[in-house]
N, C-alpha and C. Protein backbone atom coordinates (compact mmCIF):
# COMPACT_ATOMS: atom_id res chain seq x y z
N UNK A 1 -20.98 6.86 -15.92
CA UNK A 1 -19.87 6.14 -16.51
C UNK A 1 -20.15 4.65 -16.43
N UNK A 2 -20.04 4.55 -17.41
CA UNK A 2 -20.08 2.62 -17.28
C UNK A 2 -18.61 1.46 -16.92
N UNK A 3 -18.91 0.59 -16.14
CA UNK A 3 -17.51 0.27 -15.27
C UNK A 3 -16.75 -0.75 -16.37
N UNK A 4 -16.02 -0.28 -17.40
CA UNK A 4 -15.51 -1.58 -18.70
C UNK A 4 -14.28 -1.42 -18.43
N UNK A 5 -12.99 -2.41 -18.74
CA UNK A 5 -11.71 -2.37 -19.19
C UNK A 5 -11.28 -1.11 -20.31
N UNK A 6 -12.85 -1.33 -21.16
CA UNK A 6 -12.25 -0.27 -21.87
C UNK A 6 -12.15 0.90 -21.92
N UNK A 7 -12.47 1.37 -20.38
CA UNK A 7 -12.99 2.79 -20.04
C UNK A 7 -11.28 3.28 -19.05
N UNK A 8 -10.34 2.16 -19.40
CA UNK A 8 -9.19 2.04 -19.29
C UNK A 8 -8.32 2.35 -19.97
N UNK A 9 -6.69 3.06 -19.98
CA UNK A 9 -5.68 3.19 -20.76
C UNK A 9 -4.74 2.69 -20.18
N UNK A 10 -3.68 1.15 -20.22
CA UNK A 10 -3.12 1.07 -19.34
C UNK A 10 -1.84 1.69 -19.02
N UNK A 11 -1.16 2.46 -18.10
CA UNK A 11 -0.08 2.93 -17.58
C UNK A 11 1.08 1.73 -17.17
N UNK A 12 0.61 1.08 -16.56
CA UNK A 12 1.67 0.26 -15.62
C UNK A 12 1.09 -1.07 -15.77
N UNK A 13 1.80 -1.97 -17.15
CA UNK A 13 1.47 -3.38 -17.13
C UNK A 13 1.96 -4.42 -16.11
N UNK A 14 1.54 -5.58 -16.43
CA UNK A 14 1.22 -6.36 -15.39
C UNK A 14 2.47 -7.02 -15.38
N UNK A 15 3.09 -7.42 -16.85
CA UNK A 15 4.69 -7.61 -16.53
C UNK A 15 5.50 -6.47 -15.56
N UNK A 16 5.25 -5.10 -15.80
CA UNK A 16 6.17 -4.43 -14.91
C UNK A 16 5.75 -4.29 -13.39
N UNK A 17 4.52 -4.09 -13.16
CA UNK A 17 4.05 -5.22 -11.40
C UNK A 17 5.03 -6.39 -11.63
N UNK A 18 4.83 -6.95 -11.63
CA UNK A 18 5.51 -8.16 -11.54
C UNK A 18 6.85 -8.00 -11.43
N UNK A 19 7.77 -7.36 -12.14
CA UNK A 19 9.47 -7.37 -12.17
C UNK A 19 9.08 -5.97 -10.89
N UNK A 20 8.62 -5.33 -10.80
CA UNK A 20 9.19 -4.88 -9.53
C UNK A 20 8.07 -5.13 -8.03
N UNK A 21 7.70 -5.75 -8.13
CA UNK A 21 7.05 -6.61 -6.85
C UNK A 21 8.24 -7.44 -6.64
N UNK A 22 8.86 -8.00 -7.52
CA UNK A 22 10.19 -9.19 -6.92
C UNK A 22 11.16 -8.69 -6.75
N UNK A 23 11.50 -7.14 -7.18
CA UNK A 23 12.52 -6.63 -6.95
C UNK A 23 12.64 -6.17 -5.29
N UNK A 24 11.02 -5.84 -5.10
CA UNK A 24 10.94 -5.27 -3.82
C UNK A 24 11.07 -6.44 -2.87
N UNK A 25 10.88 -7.66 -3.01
CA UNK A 25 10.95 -8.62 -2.12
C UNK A 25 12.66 -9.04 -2.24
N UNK A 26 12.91 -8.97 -2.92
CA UNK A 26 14.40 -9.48 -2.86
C UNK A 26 15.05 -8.52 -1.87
N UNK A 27 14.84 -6.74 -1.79
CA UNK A 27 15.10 -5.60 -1.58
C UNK A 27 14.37 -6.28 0.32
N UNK A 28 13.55 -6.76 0.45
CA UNK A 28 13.26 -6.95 1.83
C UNK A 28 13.59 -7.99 2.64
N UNK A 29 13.43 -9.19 1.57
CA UNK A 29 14.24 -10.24 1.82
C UNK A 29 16.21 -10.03 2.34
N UNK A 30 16.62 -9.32 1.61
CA UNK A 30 17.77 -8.60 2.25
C UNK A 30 18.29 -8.05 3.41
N UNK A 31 17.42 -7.32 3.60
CA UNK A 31 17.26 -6.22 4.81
C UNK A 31 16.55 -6.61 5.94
N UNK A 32 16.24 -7.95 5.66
CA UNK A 32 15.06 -8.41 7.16
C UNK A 32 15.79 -9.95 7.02
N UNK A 33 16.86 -10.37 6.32
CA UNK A 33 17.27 -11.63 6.31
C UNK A 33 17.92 -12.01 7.89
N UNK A 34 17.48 -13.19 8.60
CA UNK A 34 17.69 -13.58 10.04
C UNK A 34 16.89 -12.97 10.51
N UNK A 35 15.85 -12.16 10.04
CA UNK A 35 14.47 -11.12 11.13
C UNK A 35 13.60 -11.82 11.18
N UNK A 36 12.63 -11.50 11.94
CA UNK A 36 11.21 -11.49 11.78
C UNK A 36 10.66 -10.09 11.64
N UNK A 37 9.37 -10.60 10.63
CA UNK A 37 8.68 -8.97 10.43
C UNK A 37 7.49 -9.28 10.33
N UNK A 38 7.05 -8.34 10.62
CA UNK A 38 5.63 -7.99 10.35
C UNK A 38 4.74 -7.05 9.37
N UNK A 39 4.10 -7.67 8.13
CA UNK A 39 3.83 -6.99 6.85
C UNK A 39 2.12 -6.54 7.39
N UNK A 40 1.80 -5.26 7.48
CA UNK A 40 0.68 -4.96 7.62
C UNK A 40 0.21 -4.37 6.45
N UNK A 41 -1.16 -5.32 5.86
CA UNK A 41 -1.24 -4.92 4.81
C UNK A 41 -2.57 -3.83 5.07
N UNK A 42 -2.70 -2.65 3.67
CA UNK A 42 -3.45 -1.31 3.97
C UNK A 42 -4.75 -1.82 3.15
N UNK A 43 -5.53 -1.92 3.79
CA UNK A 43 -7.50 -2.78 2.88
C UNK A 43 -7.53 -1.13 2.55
N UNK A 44 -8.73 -1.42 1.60
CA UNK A 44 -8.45 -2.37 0.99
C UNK A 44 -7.73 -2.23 -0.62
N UNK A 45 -7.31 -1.39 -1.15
CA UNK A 45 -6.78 -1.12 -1.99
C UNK A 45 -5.04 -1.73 -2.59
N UNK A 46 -4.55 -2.24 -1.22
CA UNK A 46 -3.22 -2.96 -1.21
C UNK A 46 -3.56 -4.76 -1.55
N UNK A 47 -4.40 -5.35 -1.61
CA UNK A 47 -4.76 -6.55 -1.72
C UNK A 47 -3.75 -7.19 -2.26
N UNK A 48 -3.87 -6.90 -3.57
CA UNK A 48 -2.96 -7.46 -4.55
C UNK A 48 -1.94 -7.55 -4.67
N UNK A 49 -1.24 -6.07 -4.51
CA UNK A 49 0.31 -5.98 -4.04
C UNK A 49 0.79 -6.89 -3.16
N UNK A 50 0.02 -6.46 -1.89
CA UNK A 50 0.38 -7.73 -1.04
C UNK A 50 0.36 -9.13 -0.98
N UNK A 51 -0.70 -9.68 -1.45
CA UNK A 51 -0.42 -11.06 -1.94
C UNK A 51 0.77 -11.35 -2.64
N UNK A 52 0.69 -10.72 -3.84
CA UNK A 52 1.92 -10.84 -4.88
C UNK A 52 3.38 -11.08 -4.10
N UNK A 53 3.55 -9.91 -3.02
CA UNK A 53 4.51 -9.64 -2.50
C UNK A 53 5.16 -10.59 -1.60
N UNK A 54 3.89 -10.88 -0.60
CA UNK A 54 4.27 -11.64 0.37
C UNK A 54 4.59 -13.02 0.04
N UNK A 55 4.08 -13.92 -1.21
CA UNK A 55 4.56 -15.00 -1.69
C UNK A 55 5.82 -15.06 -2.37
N UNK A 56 6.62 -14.06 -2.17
CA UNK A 56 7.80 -14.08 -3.08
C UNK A 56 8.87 -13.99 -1.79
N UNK A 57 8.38 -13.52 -0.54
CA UNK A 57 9.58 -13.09 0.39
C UNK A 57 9.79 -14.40 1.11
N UNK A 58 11.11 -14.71 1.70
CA UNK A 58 11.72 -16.37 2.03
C UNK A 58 12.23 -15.37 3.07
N UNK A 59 11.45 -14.72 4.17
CA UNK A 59 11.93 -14.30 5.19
C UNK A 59 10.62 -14.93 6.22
N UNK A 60 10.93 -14.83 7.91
CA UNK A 60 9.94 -15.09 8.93
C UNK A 60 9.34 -13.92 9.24
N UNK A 61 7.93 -14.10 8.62
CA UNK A 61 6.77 -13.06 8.55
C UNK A 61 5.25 -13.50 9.43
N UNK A 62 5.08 -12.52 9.78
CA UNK A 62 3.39 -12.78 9.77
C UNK A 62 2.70 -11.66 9.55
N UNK A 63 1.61 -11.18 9.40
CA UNK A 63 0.74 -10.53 8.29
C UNK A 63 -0.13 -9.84 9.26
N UNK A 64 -0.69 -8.84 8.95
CA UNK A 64 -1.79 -8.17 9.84
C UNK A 64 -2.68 -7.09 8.86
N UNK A 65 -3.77 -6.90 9.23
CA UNK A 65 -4.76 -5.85 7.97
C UNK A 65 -5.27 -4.67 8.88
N UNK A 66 -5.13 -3.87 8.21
CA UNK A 66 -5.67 -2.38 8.76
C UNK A 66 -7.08 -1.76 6.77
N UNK A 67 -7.77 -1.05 7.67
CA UNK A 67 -8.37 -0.86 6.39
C UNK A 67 -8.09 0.67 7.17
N UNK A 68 -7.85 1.79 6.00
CA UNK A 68 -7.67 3.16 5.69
C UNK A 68 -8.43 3.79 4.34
N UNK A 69 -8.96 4.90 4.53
CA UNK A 69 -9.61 5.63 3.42
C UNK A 69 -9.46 6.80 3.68
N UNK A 70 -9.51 7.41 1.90
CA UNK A 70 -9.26 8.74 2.28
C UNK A 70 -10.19 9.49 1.19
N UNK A 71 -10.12 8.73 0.65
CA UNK A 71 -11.24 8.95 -1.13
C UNK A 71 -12.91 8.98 -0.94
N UNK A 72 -13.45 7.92 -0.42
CA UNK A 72 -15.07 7.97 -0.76
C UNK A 72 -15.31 7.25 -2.10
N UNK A 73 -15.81 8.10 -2.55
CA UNK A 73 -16.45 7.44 -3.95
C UNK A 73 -15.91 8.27 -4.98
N UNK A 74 -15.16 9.43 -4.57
CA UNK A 74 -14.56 10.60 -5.46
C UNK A 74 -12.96 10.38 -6.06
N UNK A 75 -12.57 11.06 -6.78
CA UNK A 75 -11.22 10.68 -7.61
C UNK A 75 -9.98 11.17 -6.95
N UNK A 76 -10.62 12.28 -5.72
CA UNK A 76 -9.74 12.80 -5.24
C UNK A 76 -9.53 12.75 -3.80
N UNK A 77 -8.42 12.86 -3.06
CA UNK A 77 -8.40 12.35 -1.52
C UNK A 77 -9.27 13.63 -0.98
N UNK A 78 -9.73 13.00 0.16
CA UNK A 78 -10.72 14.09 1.19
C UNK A 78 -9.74 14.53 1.86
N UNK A 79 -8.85 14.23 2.31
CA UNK A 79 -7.66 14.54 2.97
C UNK A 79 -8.53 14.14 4.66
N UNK A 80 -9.42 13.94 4.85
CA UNK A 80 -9.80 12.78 6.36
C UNK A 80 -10.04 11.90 5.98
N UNK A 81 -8.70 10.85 6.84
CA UNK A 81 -8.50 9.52 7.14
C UNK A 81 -8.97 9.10 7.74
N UNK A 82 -9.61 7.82 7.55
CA UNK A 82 -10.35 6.78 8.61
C UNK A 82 -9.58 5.34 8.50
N UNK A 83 -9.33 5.20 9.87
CA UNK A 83 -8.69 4.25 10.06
C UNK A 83 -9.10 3.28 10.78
N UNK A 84 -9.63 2.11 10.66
CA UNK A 84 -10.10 1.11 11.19
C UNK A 84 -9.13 -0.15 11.56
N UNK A 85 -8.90 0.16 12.73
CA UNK A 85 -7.73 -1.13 13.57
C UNK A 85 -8.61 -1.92 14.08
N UNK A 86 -8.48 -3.40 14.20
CA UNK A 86 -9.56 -4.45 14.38
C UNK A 86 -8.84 -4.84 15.98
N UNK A 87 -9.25 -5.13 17.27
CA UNK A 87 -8.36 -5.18 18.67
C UNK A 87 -7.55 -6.50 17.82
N UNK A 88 -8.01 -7.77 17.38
CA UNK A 88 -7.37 -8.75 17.59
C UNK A 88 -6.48 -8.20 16.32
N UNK A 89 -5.95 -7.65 15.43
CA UNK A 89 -5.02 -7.12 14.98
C UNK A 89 -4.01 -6.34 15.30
N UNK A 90 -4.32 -5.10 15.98
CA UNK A 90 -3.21 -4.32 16.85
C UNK A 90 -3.30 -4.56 18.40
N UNK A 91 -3.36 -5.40 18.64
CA UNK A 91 -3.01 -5.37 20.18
C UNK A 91 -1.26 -5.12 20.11
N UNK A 92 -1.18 -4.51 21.30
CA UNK A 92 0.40 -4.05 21.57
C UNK A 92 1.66 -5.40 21.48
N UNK A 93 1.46 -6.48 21.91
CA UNK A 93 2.25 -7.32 22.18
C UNK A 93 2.50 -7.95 20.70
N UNK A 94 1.38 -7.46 19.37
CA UNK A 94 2.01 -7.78 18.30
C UNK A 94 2.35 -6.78 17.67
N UNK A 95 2.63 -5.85 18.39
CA UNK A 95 3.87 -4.88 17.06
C UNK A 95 4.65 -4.21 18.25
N UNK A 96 4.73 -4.06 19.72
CA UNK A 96 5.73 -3.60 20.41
C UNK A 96 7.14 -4.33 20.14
N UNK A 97 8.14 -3.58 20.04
CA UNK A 97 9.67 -4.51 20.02
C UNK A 97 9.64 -5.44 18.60
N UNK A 98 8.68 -4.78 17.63
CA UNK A 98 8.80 -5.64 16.36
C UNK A 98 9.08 -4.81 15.71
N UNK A 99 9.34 -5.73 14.40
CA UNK A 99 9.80 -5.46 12.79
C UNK A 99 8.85 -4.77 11.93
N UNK A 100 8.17 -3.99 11.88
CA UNK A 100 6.77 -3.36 11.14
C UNK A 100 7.18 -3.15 9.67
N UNK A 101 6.79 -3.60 8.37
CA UNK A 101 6.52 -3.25 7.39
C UNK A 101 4.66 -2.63 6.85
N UNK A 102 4.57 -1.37 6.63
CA UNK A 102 2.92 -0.99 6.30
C UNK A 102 3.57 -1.02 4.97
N UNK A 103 2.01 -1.87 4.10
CA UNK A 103 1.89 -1.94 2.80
C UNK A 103 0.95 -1.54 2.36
N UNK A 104 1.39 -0.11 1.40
CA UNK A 104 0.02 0.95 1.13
C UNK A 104 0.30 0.32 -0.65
N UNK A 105 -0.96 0.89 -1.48
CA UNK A 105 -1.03 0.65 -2.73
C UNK A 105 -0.53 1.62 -3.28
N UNK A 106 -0.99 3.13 -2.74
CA UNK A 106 -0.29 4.70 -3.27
C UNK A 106 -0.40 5.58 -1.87
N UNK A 107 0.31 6.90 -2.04
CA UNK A 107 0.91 7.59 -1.31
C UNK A 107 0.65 8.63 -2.03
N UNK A 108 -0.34 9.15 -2.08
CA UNK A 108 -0.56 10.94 -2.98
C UNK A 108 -0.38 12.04 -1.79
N UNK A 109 -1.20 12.61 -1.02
CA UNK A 109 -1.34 13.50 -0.66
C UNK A 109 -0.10 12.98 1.07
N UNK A 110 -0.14 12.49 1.58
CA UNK A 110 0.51 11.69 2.45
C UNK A 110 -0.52 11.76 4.17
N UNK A 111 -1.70 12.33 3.96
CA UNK A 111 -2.77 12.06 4.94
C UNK A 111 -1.99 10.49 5.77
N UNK A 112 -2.91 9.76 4.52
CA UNK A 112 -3.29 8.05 5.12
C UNK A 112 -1.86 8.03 5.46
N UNK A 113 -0.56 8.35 4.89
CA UNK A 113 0.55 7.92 5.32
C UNK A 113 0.97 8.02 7.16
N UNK A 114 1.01 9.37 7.27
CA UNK A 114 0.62 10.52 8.39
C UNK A 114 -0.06 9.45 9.63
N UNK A 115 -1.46 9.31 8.89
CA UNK A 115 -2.59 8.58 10.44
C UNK A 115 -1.81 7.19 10.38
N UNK A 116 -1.32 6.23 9.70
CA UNK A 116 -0.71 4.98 9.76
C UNK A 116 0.67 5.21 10.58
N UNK A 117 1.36 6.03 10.16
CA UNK A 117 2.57 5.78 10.96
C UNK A 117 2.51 6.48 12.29
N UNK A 118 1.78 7.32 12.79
CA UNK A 118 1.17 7.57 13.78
C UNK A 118 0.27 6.54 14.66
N UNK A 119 -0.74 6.04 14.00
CA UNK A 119 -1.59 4.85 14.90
C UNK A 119 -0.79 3.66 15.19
N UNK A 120 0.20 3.11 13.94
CA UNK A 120 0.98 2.06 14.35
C UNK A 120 2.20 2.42 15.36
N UNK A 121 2.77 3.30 15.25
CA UNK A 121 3.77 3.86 15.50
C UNK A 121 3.75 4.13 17.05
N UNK A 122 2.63 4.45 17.73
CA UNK A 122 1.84 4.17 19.23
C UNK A 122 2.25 3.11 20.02
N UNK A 123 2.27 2.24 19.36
CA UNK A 123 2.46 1.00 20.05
C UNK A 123 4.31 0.41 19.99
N UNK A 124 4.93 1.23 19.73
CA UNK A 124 6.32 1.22 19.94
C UNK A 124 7.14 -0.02 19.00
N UNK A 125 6.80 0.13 17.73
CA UNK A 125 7.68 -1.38 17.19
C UNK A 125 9.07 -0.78 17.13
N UNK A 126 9.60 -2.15 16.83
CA UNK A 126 11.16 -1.95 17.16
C UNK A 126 11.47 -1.23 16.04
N UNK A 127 11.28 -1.04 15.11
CA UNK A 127 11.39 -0.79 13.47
C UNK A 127 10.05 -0.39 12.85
N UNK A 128 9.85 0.50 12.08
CA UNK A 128 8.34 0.97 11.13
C UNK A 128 9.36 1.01 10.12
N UNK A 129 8.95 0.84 9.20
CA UNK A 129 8.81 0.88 7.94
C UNK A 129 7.40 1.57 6.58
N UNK A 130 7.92 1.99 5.74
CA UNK A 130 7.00 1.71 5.02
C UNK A 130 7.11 1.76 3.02
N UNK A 131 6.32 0.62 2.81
CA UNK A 131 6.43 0.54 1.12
C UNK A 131 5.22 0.62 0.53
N UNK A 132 5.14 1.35 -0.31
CA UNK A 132 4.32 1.34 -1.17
C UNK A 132 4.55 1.54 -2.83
N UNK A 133 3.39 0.65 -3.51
CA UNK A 133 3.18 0.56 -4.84
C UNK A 133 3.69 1.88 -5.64
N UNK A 134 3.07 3.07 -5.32
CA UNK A 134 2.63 3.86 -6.14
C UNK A 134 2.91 4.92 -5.63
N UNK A 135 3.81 5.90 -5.82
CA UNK A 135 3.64 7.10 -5.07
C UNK A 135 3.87 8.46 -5.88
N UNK A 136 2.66 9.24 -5.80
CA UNK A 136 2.40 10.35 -6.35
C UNK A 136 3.01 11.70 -6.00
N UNK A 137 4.25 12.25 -5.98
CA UNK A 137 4.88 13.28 -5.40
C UNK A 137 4.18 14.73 -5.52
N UNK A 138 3.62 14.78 -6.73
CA UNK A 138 2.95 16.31 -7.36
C UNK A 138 1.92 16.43 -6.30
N UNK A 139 1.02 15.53 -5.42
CA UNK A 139 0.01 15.95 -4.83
C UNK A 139 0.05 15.94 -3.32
N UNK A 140 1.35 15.51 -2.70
CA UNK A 140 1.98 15.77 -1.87
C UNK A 140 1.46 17.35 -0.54
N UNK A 141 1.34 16.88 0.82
CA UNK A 141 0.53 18.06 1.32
C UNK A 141 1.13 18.02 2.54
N UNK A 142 1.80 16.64 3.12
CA UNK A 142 2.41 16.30 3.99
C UNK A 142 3.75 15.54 3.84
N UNK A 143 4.98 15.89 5.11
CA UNK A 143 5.64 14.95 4.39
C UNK A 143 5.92 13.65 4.96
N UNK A 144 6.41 12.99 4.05
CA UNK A 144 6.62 11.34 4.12
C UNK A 144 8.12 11.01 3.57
N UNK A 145 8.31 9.90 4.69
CA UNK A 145 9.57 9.15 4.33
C UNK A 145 9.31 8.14 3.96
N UNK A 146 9.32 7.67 2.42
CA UNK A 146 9.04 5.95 2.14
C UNK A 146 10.34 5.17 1.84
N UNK A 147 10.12 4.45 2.77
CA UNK A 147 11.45 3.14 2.29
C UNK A 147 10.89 2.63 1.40
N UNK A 148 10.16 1.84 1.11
CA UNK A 148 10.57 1.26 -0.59
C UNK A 148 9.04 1.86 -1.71
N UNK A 149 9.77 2.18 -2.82
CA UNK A 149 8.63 2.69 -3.73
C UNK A 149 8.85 2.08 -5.07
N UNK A 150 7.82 1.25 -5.56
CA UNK A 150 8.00 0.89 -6.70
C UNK A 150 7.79 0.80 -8.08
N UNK A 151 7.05 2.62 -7.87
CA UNK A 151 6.49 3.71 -8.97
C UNK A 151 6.63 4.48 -8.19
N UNK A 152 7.27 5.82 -8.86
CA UNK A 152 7.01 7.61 -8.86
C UNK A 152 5.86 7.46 -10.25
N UNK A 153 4.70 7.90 -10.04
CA UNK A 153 3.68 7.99 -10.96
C UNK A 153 3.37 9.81 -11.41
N UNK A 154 2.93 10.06 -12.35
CA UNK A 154 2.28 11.45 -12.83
C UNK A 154 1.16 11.46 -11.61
N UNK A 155 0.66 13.13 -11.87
CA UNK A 155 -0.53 13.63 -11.03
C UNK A 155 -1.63 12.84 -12.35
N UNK A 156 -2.10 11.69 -11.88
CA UNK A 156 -3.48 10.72 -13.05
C UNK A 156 -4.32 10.30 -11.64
N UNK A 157 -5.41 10.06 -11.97
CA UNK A 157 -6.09 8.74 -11.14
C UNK A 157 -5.99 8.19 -11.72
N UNK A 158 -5.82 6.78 -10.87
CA UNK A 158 -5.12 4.96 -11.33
C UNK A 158 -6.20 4.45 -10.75
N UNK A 159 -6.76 3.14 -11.57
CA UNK A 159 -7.27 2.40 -10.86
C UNK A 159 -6.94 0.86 -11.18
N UNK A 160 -7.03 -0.36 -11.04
CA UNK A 160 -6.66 -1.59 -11.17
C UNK A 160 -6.08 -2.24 -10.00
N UNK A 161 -5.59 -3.52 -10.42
CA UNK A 161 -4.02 -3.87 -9.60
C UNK A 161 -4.68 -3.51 -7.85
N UNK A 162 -5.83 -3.67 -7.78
CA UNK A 162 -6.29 -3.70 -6.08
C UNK A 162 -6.58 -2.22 -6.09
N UNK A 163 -6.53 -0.98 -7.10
CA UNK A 163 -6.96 0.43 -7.05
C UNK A 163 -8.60 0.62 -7.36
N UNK A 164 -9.34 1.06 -6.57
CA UNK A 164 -10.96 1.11 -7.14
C UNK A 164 -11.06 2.58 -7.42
N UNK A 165 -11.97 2.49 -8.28
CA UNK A 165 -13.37 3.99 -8.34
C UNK A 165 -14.38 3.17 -8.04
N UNK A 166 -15.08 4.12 -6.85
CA UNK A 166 -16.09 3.77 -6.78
C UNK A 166 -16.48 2.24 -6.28
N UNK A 167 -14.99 1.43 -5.72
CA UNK A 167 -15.56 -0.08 -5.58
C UNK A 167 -15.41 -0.87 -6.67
N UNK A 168 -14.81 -0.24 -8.02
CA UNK A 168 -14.88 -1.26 -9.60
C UNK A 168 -13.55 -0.80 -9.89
N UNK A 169 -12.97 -1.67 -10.86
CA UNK A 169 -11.52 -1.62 -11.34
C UNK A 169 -10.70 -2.50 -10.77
N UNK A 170 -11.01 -3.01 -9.54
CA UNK A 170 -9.71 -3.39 -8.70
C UNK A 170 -9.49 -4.55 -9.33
N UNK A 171 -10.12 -5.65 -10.21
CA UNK A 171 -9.59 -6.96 -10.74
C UNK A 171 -8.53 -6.47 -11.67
N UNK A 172 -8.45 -5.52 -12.43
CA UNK A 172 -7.61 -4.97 -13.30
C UNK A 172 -6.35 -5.77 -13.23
N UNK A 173 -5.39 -6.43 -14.16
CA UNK A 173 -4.06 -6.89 -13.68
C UNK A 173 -3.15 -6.22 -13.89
N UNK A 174 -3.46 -4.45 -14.35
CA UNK A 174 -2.38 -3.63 -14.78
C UNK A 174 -2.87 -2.29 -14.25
N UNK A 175 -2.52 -1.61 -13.88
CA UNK A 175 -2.67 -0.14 -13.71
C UNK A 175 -3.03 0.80 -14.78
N UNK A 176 -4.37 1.43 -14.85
CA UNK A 176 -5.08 2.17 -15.51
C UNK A 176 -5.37 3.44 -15.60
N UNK A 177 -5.54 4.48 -16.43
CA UNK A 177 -5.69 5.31 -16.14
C UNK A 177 -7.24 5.66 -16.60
N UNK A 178 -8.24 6.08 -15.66
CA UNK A 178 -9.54 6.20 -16.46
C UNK A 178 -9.74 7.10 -17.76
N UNK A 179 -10.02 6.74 -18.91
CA UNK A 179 -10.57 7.57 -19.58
C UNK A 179 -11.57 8.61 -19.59
């Protein structure tokens, strides 16, 4: 396959990212107004979301990165998660008795969901949370509680918008479906 835009159909334009990335910050901005929180963003496939996101919220934040995989190089989840916590990122004293927001890009099978709210969830924050972009219900294997979702999507692979195959797609500014 050759890696083009035009090997693209887009699903989810970049205006509608956009009106609901601000919807979701207003939606957190709300609910964490007088808080502090903590937005842990999911590497690397959440990039974008999160940027987008986090410049729109007028709440007291600070930021932390976890990288999770579940894919490889294939279209479909392996269903084993690897989760890579960095020490100077999760040490206990920054998420015990805190505000935790995890920011995933999608939520298909609910594996990565599962090992995240479990590995973070260890360290006792005052609050977990979790939002994500994209969430795929049809492929569903585990279950999950998501606080904020800002697509129910079809059973497709997506790529763009911080989504890769293979490592390519992710500049995309809209959500794609491969041809």
């Amino acid at each position: 396959m050759t890696y083009s835009a035009e090997n693209t159909e887009v699903y989810i334009t970049s205006q509608q990212l956009e009106q609901a990335v601000t919807k979701l910050a207003e939606q957190i901005n709300q609910d964490y107004s007088g808080q502090e929180v903590t937005l842990v963003c999911v590497l690397k496939g959440s990039f974008m979301f999160f940027a987008d996101l986090v410049r729109k919220l007028r709440i007291d934040l600070r930021t932390q990165f976890i990288t999770a995989s579940s894919y490889g190089s294939g279209t479909t989840s392996s269903g084993a998660v690897t989760l890579t916590l960095t020490e100077t990122s999760f040490k206990e004293e920054y998420i015990k008795n805190k505000n935790i927001i995890i920011i995933e890009d999608i939520v298909d099978t609910g594996h990565t969901y599962n090992r995240l709210m479990q590995g973070i969830g260890k360290y006792n924050p005052k609050t977990l949370k979790f939002a994500t972009l994209l969430f795929k219900p049809a492929r569903l294997e585990r279950d999950v509680k998501l606080d904020y979702v800002c697509f129910e999507i079809e059973d497709k692979f997506i790529v763009g918008y911080g989504l890769d195959f293979d490592e390519k797609y992710r500049e995309l500014p809209y959500i794609g479906i491969l041809k």
